[in-house]
N, C-alpha and C. Protein backbone atom coordinates (compact mmCIF):
# COMPACT_ATOMS: atom_id res chain seq x y z
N UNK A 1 30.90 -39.37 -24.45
CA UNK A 1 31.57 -40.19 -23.47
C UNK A 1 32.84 -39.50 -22.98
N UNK A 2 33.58 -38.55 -23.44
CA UNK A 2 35.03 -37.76 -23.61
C UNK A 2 34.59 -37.24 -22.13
N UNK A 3 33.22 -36.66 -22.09
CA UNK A 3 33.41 -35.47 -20.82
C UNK A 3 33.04 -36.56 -19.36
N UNK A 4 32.44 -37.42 -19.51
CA UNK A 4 31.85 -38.42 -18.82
C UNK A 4 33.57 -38.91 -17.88
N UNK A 5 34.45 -39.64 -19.10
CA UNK A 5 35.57 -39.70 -18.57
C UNK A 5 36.74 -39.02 -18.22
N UNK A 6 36.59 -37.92 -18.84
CA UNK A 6 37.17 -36.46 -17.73
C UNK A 6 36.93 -36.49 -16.68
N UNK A 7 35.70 -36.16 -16.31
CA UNK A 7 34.98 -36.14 -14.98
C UNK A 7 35.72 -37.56 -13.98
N UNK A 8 35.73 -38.61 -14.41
CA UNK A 8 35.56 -39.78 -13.64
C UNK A 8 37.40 -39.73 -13.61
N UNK A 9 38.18 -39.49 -14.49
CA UNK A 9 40.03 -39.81 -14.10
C UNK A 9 40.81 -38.47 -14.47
N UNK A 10 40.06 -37.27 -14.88
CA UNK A 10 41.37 -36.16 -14.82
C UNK A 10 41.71 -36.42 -16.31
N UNK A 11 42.04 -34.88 -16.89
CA UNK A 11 42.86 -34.75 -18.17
C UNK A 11 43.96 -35.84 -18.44
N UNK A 12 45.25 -35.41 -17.42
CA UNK A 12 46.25 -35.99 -17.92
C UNK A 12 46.29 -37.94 -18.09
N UNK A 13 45.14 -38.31 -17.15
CA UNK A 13 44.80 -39.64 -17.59
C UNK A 13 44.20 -40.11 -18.74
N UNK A 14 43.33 -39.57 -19.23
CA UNK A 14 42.38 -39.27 -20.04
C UNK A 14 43.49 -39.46 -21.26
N UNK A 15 44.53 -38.61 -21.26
CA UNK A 15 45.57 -38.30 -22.45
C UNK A 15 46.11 -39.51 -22.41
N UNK A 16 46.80 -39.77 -21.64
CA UNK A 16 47.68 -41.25 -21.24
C UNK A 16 46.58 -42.40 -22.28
N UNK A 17 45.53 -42.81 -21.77
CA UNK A 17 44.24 -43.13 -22.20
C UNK A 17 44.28 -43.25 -23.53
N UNK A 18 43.93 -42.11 -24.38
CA UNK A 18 43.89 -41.92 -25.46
C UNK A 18 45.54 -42.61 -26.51
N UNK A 19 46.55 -42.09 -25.96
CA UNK A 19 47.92 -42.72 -26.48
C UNK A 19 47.62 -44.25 -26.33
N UNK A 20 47.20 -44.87 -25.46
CA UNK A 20 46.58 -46.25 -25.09
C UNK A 20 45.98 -47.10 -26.04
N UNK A 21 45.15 -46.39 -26.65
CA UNK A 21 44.83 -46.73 -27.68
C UNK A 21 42.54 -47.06 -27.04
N UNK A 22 42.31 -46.21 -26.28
CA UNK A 22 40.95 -46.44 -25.47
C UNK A 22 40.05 -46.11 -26.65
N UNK A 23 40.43 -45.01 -27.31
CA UNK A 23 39.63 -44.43 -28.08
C UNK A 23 38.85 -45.80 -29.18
N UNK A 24 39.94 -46.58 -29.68
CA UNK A 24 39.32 -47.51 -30.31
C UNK A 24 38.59 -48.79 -30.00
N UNK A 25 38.76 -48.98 -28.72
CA UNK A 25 38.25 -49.74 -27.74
C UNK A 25 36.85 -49.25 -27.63
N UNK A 26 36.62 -48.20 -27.42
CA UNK A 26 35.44 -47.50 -27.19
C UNK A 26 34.37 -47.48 -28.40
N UNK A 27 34.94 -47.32 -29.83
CA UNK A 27 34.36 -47.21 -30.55
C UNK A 27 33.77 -48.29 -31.48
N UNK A 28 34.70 -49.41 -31.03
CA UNK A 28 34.39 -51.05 -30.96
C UNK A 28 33.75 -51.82 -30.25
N UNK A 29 33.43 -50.62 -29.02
CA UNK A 29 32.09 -51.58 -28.06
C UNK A 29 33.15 -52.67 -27.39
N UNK A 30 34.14 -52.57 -26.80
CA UNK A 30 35.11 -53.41 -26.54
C UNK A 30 35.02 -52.90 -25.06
N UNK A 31 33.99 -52.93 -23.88
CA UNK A 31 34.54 -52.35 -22.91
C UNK A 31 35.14 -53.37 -21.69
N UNK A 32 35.25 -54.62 -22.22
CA UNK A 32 36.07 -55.00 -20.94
C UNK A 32 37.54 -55.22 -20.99
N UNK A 33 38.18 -54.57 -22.67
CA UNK A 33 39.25 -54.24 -23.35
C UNK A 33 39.71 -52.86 -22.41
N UNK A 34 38.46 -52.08 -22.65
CA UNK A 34 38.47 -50.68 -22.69
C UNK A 34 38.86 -50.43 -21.13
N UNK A 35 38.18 -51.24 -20.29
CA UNK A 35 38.26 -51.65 -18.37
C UNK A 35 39.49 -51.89 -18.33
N UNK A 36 40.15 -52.83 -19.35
CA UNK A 36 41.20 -52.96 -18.54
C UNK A 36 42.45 -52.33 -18.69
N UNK A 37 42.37 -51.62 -19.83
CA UNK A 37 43.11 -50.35 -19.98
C UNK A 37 43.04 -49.10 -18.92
N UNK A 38 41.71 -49.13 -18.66
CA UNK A 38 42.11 -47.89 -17.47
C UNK A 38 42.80 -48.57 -16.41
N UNK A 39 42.33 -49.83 -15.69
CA UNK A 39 42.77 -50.04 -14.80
C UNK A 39 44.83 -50.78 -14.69
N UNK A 40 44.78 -50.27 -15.99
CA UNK A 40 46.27 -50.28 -16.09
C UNK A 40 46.69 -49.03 -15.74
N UNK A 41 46.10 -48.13 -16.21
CA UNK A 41 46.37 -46.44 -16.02
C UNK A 41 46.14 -45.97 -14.46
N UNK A 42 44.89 -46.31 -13.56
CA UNK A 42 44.45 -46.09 -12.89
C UNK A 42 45.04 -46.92 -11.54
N UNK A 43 44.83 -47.89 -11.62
CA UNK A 43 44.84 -49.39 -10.08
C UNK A 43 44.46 -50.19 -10.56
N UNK A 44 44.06 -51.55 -9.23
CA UNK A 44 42.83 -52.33 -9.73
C UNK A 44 41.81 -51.97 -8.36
N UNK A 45 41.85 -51.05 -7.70
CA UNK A 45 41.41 -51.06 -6.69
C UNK A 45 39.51 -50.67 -7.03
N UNK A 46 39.40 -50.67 -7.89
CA UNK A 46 37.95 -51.04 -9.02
C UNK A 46 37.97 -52.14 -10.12
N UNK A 47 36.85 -53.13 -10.22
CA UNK A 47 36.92 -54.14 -10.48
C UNK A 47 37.05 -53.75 -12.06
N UNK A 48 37.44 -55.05 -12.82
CA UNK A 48 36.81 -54.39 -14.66
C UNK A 48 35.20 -54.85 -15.00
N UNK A 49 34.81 -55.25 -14.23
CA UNK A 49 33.52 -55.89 -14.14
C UNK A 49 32.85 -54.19 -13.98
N UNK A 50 33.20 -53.58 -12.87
CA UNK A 50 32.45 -52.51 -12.99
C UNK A 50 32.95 -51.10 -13.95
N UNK A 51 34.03 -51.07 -14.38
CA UNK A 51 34.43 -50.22 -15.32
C UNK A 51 34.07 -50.20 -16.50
N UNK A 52 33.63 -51.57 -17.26
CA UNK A 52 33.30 -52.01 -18.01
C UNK A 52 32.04 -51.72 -18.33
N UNK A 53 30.75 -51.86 -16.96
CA UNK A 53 29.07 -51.65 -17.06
C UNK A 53 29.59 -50.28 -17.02
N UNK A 54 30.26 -49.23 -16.17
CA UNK A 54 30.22 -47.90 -16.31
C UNK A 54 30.18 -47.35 -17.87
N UNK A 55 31.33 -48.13 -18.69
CA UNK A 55 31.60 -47.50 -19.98
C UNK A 55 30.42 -47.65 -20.73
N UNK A 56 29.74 -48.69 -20.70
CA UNK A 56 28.66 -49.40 -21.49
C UNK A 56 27.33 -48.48 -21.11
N UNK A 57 27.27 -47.71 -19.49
CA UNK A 57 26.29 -47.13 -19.36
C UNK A 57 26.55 -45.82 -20.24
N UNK A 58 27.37 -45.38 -20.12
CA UNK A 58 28.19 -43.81 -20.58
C UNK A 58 28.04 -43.88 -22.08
N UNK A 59 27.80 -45.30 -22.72
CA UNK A 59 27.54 -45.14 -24.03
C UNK A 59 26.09 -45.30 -24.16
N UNK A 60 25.60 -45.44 -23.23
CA UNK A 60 24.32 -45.23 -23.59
C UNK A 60 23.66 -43.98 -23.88
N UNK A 61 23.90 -43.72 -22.54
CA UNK A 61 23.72 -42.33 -21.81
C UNK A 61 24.26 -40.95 -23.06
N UNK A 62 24.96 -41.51 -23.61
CA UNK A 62 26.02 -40.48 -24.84
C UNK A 62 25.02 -40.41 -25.72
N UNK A 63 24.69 -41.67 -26.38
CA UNK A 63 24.19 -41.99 -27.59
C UNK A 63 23.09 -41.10 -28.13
């Protein structure tokens, strides 16, 4: 999922991210936790509704 969300917000977000505390969000299956952490980092100009199915696909897709 690490390179998935590289791709989608850039290193230095990604880092921000991680200090955030995403990593455990992620690993808890927590993604509308995990949504709304980026979109603290990011905007809201994307819903958490869809950040959320993204993360959930990306863990699929990982798995």
């Amino acid at each position: 999922m690490k390179n998935q969300l590289l791709d989608m917000i850039g290193y230095q977000t990604f880092q921000a991210l991680l200090r955030g505390g995403i990593q455990g969000l992620i690993q808890r299956k927590t993604w509308k936790a995990a949504a709304k952490l980026l979109i603290r980092y990011l905007g809201d100009g994307i819903g958490v509704g869809f950040i959320a199915a993204q993360l959930a696909w990306y863990a699929i897709r990982c798995a």
